[in-house]
Protein backbone atom coordinates (compact mmCIF):
# COMPACT_ATOMS: atom_id res chain seq x y z
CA UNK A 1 3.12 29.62 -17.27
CA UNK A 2 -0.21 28.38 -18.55
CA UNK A 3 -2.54 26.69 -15.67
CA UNK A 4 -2.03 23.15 -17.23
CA UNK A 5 1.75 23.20 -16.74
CA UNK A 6 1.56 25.34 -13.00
CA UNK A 7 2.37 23.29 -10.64
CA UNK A 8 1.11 22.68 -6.92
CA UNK A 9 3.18 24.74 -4.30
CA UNK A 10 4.38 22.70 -1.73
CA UNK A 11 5.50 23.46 2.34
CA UNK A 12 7.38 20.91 4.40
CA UNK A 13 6.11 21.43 8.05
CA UNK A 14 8.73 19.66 10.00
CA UNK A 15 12.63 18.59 9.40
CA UNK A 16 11.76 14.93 10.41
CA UNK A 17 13.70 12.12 8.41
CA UNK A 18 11.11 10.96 6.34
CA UNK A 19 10.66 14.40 5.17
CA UNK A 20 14.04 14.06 3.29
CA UNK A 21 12.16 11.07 0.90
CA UNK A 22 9.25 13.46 0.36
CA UNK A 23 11.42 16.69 -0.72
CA UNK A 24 12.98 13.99 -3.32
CA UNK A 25 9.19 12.87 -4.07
CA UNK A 26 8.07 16.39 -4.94
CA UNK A 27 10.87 17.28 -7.12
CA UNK A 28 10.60 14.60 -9.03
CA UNK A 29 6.76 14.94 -9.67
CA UNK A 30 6.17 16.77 -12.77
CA UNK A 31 3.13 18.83 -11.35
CA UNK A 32 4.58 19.63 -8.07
CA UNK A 33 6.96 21.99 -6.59
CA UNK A 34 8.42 22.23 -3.06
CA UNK A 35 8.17 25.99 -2.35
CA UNK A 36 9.44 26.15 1.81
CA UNK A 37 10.76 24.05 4.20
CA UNK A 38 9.20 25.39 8.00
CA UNK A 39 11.15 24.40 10.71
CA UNK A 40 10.89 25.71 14.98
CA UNK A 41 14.01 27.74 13.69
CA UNK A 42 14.98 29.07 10.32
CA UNK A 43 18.70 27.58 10.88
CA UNK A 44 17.39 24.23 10.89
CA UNK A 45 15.08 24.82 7.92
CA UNK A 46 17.93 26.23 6.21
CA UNK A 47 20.15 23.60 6.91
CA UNK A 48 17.37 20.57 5.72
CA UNK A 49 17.33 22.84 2.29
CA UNK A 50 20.89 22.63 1.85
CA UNK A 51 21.50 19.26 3.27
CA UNK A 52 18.98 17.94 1.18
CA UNK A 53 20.48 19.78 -2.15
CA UNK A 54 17.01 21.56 -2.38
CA UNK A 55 16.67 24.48 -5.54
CA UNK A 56 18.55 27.59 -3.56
CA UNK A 57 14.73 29.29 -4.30
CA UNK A 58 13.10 26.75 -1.33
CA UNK A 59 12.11 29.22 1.18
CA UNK A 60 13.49 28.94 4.65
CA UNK A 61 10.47 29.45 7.28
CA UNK A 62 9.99 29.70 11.15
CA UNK A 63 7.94 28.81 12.84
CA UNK A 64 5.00 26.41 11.80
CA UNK A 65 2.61 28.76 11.29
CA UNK A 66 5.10 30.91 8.19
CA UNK A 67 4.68 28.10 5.97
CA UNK A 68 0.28 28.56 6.68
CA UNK A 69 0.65 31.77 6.57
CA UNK A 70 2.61 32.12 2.94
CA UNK A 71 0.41 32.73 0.59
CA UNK A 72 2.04 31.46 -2.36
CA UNK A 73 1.93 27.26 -0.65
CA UNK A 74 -1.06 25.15 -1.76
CA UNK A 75 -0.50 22.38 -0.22
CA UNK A 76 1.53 21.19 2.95
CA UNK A 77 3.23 17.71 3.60
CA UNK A 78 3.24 17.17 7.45
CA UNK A 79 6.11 14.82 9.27
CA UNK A 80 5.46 16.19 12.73
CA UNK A 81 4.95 13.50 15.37
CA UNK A 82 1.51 12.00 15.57
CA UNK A 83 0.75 13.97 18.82
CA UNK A 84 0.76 16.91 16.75
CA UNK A 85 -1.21 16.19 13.60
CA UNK A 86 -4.55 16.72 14.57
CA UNK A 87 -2.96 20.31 16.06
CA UNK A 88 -0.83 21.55 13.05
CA UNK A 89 -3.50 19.68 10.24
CA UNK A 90 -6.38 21.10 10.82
CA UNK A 91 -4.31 24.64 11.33
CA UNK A 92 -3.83 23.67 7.51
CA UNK A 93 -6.98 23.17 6.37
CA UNK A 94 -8.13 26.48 8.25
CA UNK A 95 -5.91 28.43 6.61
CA UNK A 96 -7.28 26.23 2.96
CA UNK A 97 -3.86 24.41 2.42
CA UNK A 98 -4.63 20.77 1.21
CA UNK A 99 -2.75 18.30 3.35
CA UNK A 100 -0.98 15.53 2.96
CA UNK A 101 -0.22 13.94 6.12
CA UNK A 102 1.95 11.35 7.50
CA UNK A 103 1.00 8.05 8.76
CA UNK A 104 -0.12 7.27 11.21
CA UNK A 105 -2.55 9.74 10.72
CA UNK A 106 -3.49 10.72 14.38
CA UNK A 107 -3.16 8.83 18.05
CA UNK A 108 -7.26 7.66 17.17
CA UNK A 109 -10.38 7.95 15.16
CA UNK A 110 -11.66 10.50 17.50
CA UNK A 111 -8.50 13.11 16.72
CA UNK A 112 -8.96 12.01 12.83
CA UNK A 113 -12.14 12.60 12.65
CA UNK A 114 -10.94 16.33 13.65
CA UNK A 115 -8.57 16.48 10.92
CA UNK A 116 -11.10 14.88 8.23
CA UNK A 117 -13.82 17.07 9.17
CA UNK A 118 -11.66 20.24 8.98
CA UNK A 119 -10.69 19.28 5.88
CA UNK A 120 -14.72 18.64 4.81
CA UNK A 121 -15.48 21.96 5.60
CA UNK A 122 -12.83 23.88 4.26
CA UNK A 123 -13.00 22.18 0.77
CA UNK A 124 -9.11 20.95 0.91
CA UNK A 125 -7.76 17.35 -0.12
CA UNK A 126 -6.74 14.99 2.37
CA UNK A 127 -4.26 12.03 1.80
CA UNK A 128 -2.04 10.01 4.26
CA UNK A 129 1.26 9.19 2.69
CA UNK A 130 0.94 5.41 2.44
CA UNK A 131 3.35 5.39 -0.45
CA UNK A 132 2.73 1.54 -1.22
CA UNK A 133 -0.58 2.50 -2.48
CA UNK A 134 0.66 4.34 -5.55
CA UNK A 135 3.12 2.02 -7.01
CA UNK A 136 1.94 0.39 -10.50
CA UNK A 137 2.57 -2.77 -8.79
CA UNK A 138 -0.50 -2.32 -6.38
CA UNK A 139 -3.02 -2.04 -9.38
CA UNK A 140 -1.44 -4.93 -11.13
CA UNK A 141 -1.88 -7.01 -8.05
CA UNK A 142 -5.28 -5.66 -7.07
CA UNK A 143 -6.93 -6.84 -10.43
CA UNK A 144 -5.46 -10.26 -9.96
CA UNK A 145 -7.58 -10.60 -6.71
CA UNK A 146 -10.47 -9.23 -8.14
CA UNK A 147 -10.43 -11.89 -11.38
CA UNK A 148 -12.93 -14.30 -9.67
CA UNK A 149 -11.93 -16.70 -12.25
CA UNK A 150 -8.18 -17.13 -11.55
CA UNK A 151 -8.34 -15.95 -7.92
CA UNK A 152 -12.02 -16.39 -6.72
CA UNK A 153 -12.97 -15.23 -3.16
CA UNK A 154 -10.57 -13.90 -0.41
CA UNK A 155 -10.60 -16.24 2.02
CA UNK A 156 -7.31 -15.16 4.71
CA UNK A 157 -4.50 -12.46 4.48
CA UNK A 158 -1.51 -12.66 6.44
CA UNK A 159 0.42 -9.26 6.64
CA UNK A 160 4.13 -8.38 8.37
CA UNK A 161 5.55 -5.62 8.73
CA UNK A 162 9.27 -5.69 10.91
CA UNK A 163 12.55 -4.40 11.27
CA UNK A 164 15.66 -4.67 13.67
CA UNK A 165 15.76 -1.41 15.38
CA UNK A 166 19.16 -0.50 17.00
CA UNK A 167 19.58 0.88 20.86
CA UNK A 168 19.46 4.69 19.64
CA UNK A 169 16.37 4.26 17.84
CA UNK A 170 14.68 2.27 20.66
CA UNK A 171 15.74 4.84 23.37
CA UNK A 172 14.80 8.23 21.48
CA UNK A 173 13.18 7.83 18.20
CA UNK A 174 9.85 9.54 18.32
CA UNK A 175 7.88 6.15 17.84
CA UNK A 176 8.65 5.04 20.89
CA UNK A 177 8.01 8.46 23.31
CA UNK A 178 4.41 7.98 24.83
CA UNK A 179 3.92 11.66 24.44
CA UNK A 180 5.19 11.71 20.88
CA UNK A 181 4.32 8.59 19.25
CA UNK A 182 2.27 6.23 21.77
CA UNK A 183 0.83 4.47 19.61
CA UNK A 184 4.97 2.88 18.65
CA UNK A 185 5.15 -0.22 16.57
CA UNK A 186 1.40 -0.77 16.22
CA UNK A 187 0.73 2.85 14.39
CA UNK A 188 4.29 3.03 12.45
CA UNK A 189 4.75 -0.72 11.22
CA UNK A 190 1.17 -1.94 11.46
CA UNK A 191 -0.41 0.93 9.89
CA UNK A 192 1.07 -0.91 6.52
CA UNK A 193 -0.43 -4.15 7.48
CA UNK A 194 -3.59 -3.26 8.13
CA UNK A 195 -3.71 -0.91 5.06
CA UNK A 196 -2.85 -4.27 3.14
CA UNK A 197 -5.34 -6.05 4.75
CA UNK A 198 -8.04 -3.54 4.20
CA UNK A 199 -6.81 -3.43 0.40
CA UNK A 200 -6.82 -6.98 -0.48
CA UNK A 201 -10.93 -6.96 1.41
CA UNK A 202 -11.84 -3.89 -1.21
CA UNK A 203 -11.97 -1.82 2.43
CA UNK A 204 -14.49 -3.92 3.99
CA UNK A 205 -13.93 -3.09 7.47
CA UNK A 206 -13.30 -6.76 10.00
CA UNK A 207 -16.18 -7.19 12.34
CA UNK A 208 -13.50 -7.98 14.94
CA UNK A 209 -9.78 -7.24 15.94
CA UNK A 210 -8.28 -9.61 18.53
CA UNK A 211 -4.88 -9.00 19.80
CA UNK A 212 -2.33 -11.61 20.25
CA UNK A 213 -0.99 -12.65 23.37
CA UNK A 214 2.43 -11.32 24.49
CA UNK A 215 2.87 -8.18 22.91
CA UNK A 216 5.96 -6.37 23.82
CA UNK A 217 6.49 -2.75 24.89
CA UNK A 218 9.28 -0.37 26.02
CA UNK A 219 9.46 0.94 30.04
CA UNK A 220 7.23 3.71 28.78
CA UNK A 221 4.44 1.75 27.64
CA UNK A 222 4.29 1.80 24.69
CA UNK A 223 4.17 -1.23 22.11
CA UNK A 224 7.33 -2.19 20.40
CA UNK A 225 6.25 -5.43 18.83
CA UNK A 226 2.61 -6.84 18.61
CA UNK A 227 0.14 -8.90 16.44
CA UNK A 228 -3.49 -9.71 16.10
CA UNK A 229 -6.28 -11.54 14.18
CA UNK A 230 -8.97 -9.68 12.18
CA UNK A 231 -12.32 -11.73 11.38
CA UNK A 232 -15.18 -11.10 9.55
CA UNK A 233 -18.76 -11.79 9.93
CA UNK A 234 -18.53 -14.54 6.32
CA UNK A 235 -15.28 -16.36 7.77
CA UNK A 236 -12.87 -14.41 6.00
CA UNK A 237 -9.85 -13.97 8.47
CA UNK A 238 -6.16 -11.62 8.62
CA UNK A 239 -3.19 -11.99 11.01
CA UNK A 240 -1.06 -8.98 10.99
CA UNK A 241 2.53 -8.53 12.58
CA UNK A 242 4.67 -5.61 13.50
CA UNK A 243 7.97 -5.10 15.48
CA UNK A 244 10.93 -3.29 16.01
CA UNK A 245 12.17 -5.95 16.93
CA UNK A 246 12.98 -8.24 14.36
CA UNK A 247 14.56 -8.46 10.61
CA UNK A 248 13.39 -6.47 8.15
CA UNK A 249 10.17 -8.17 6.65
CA UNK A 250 7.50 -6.60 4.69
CA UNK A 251 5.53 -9.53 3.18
CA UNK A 252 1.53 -10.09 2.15
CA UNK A 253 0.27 -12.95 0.91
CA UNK A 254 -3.86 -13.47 0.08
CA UNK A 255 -5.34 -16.44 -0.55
CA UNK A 256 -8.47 -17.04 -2.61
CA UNK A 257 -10.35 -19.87 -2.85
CA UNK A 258 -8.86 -20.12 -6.14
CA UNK A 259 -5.63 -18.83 -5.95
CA UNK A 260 -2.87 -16.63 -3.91
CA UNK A 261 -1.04 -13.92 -4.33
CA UNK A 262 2.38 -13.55 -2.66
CA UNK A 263 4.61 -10.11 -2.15
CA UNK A 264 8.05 -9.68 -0.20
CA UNK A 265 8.39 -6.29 -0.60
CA UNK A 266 4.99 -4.96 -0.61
CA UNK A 267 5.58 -1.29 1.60
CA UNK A 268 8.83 -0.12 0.09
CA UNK A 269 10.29 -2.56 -3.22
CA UNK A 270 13.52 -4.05 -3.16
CA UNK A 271 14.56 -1.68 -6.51
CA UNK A 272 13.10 1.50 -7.03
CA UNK A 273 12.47 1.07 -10.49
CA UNK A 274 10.20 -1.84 -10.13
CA UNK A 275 8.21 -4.14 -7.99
CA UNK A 276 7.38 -8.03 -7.98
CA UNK A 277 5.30 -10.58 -6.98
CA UNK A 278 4.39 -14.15 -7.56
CA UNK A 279 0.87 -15.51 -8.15
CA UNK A 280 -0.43 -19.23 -8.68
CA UNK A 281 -4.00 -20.08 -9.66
CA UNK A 282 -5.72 -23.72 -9.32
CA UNK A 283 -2.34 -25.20 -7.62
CA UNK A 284 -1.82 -29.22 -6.84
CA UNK A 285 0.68 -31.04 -6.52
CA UNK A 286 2.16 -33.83 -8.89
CA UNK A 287 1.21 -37.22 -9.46
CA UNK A 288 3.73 -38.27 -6.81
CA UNK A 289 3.47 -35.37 -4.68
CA UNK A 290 6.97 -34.23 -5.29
CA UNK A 291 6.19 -30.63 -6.13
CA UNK A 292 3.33 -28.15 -7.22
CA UNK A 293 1.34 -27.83 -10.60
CA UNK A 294 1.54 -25.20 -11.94
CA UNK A 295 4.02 -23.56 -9.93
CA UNK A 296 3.88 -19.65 -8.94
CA UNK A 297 4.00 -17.33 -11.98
CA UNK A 298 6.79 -14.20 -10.92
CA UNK A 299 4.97 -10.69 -12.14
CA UNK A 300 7.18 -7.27 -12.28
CA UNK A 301 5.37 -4.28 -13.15
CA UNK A 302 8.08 -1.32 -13.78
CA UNK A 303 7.69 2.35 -12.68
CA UNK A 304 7.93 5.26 -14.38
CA UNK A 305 8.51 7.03 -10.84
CA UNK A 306 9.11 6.38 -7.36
CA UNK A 307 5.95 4.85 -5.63
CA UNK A 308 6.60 8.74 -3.14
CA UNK A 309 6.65 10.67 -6.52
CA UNK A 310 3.89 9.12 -7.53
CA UNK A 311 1.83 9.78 -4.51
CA UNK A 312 2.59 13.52 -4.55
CA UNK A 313 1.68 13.29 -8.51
CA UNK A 314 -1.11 12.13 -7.53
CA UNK A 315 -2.21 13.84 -4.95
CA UNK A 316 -1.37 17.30 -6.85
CA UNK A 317 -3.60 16.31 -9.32
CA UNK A 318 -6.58 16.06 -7.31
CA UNK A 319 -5.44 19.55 -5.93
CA UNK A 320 -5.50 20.92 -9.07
CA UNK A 321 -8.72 19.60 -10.17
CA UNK A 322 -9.85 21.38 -6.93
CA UNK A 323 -7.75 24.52 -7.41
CA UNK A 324 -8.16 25.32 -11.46
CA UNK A 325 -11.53 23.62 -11.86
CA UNK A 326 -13.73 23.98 -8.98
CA UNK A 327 -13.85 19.79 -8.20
CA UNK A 328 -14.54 18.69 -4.68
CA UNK A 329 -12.62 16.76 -2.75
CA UNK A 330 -11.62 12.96 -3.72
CA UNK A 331 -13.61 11.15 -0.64
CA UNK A 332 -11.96 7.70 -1.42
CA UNK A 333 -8.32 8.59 0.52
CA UNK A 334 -10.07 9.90 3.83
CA UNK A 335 -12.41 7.19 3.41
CA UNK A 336 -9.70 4.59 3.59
CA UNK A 337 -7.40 6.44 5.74
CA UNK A 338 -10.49 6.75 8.50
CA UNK A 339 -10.64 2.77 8.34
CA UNK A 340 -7.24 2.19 8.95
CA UNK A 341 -7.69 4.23 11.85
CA UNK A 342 -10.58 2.47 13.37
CA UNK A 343 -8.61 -1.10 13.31
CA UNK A 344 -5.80 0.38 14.59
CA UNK A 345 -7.89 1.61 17.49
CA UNK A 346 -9.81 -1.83 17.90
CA UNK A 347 -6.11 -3.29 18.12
CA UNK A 348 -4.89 -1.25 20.69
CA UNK A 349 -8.04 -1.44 22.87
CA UNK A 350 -7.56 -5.33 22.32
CA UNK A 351 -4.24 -5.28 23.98
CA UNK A 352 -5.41 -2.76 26.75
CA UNK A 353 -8.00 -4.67 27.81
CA UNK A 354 -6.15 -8.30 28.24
CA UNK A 355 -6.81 -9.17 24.45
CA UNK A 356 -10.40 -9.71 24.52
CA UNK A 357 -12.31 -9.45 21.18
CA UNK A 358 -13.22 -5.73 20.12
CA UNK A 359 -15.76 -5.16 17.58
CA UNK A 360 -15.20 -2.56 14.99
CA UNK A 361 -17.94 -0.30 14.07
CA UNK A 362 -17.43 2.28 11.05
């Protein structure tokens, strides 16, 4: 098999359920390959492989450390629980497997930096699996914002990301143990919001984060519905949302100073196959204020794969490039991943310290 056509090895360190979408993602990327499946115990690794319908060839492994230790696995996809990123990542990058690592990416910018700077040193790729990011839609909608003719300036971005959790999930899912998950609602859901709202400001970081009143959390302390305000030094402004505790709502909408863009769907699309969203440029309203002229425009942008297969692709390229051609490290995905981080911080300390204004400093 000729280098161009070799694909990137992948190990799965963890069974968690989000792993299942990834194993799908990899296998359906036409430069990737999912090589093992690592597990505490090889009968639980063995059973994701078959429950999954995984090629009979995906290695079973136990524990953690088999799937670092194989030499054959470039890369590794980690689903562990936050609490154990900045452990089992940088055990990646030590051992010079490139790592693609679930959101959020670690408990705060303190433990990422960890991660990021074993990664630095160790010459391995570094991505968070914000899958959103990779769908075709994303690009279309990104150079809408940036025509300063149709759209102009951003001005405000309001960003929502919540879903009706049941009793079982609120009692023992992982993102709501304080020694699992503590950061809950505000690092699962709101990691997408504030992603969005970093996107749609080309990852100009808010001066300030300022929590909103009344947040919610569980008997363990930890957040289970919250929002806040983002500002920025020029008057731009972003509300964000997230909950467990409400219907499921992913929505974005920017406005310019000469337009606004609109999305429903934004974090996972309501068909796989494609994505919408409406936009409306230079907007009034009729002569007898009856309705708007001209009225939102609907835009679908189609997908040649999954938004998750098109992550890994993706992200196996840049491996590659690293791997077969002796290219450094893409900066831009820690770079954006490290930002996320520090609002999520700023959030949190907002709500620990009675919602007083936190300034964010990169």
């Amino acid at each position: 098999m000729s280098s161009a056509t070799t694909p990137i090895r992948f190990g799965i360190i963890g069974c968690a359920e989000i792993a299942r979408k990834v194993s799908r993602a990899i296998s359906l990327s036409p430069n990737a390959t999912l090589l093992a499946v690592g597990s505490r115990s090889i009968d639980k690794a063995q059973k994701f492989i078959s429950d999954n319908g995984l090629p009979s060839s995906t290695i079973p492994l136990a524990p953690y450390d088999a799937v670092l230790d194989h030499p054959s696995v470039d890369a590794v996809y980690v689903p562990l629980p936050t609490s154990l990123h900045v452990t089992w990542a940088v055990a990646a990058a030590k051992k010079g497997k490139h790592v693609l690592l679930e959101k959020p990416t670690a408990l705060c910018v303190e433990e990422l930096d960890v991660i990021l700077e074993a990664c630095r040193e160790n010459r391995v790729q570094f991505m968070d699996s914000t899958m959103w990011m990779h769908h075709p839609r994303t690009e279309k909608m990104g150079e809408l914002i940036s025509d300063t003719t149709h759209f102009g300036e951003v001005k405000t971005v309001d960003s929502i990301f919540t879903f009706m959790a049941d009793e079982d999930f609120l009692q023992n899912d992982i993102r709501v143990k304080p020694d699992l998950d503590a950061l809950g609602a505000l690092g699962d859901a709101g990691w997408y919001c504030i992603r969005s709202i970093l996107w749609a400001n080309s990852y100009q970081l808010p001066k300030t984060a300022v929590a909103l009143r009344a947040p919610i959390k569980n008997n363990a302390g930890v957040i289970i519905a919250c929002g806040a305000q983002l500002l920025w030094a020029d008057g731009r402004s972003a509300t964000l949302n997230c909950s467990f505790l409400a219907h499921l709502t992913m929505q974005m909408t920017v406005i310019g100073t000469k337009g606004a863009l609109h999305v429903t769907d934004f974090i996972i699309p309501y068909e796989e196959e494609k994505g919408s969203f409406t936009f409306v440029s230079d907007a009034g309203f009729t002569e007898l204020v009856t309705g708007w002229v001209p009225v939102p425009s609907k835009h679908e942008v189609t997908a040649d794969l999954p938004q998750e297969a098109r992550m890994v692709r993706e992200f196996s390229r840049l491996v590659k490039l690293i791997k077969e051609e002796g290219k450094e490290p893409e900066t831009k995905w820690p770079e954006i991943t490290r930002k996320t981080q520090l609002v999520i911080d700023a959030v949190k300390k907002s709500v620990d310290n009675g919602f007083e204004p936190v300034d964010i400093i990169g």
